[in-house]
C-alpha atoms as a PDB file:
ATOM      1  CA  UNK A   1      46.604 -51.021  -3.489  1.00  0.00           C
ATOM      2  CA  UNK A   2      43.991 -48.608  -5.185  1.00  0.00           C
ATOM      3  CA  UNK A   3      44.370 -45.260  -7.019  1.00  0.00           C
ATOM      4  CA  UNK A   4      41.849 -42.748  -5.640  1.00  0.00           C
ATOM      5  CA  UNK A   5      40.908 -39.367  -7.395  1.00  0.00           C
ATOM      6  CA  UNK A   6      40.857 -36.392  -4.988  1.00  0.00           C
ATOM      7  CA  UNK A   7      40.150 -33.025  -5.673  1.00  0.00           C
ATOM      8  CA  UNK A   8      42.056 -30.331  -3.465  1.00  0.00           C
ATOM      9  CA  UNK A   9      41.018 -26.798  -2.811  1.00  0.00           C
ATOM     10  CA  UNK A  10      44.063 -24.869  -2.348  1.00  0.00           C
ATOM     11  CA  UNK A  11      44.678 -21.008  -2.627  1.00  0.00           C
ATOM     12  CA  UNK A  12      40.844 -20.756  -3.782  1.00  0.00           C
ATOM     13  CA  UNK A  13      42.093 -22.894  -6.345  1.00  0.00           C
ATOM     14  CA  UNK A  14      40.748 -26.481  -7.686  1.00  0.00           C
ATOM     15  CA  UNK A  15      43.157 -29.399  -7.892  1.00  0.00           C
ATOM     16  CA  UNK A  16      42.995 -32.528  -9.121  1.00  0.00           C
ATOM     17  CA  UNK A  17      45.160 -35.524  -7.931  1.00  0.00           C
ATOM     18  CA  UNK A  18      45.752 -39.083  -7.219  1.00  0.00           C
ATOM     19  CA  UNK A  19      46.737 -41.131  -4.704  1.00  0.00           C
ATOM     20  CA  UNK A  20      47.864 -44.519  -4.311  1.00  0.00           C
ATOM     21  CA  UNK A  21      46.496 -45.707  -0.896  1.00  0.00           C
ATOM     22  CA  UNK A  22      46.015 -48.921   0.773  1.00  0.00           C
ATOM     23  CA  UNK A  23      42.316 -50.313   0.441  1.00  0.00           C
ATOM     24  CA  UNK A  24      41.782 -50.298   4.090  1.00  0.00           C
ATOM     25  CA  UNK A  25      42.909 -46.851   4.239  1.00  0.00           C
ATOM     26  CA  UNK A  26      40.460 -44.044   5.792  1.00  0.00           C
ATOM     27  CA  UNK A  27      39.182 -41.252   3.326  1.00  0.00           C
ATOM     28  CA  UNK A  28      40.569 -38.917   5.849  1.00  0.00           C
ATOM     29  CA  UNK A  29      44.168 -39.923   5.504  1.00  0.00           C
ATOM     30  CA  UNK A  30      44.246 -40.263   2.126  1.00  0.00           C
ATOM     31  CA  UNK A  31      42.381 -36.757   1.756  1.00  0.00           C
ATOM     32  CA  UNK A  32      45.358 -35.645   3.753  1.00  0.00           C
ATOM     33  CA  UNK A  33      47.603 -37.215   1.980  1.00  0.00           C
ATOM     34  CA  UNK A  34      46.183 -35.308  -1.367  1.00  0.00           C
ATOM     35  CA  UNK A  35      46.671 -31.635   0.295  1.00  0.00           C
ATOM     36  CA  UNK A  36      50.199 -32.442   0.931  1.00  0.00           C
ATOM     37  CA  UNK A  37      50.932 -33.813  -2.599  1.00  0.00           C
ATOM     38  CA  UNK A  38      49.193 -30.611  -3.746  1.00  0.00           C
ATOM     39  CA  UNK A  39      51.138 -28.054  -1.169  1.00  0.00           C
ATOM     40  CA  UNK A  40      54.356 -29.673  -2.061  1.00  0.00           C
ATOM     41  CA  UNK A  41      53.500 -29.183  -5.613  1.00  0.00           C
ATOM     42  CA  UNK A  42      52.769 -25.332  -5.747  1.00  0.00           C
ATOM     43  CA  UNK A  43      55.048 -24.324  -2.926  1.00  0.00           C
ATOM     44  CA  UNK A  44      58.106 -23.528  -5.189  1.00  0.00           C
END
């Protein structure tokens, strides 16, 4: 397992996040991954 930084544009709006992702894991699914951490977030 690996933490991984990712910043998420959401709302024309810069966020910063991590992840905890498998090392195999494609950038693409953890990028995903990120957006829905950050949507969950900041849709109260």
């Amino acid at each position: 397992m690996i933490e991984v930084f990712v910043t998420v544009n959401y709302k024309d709006r810069k966020y910063h996040t991590n992840v905890i992702a498998e090392k195999e894991m494609p950038f693409e699914k953890i990028k995903r991954i990120a957006e829905a951490q950050v949507k969950k977030q900041w849709n109260i």
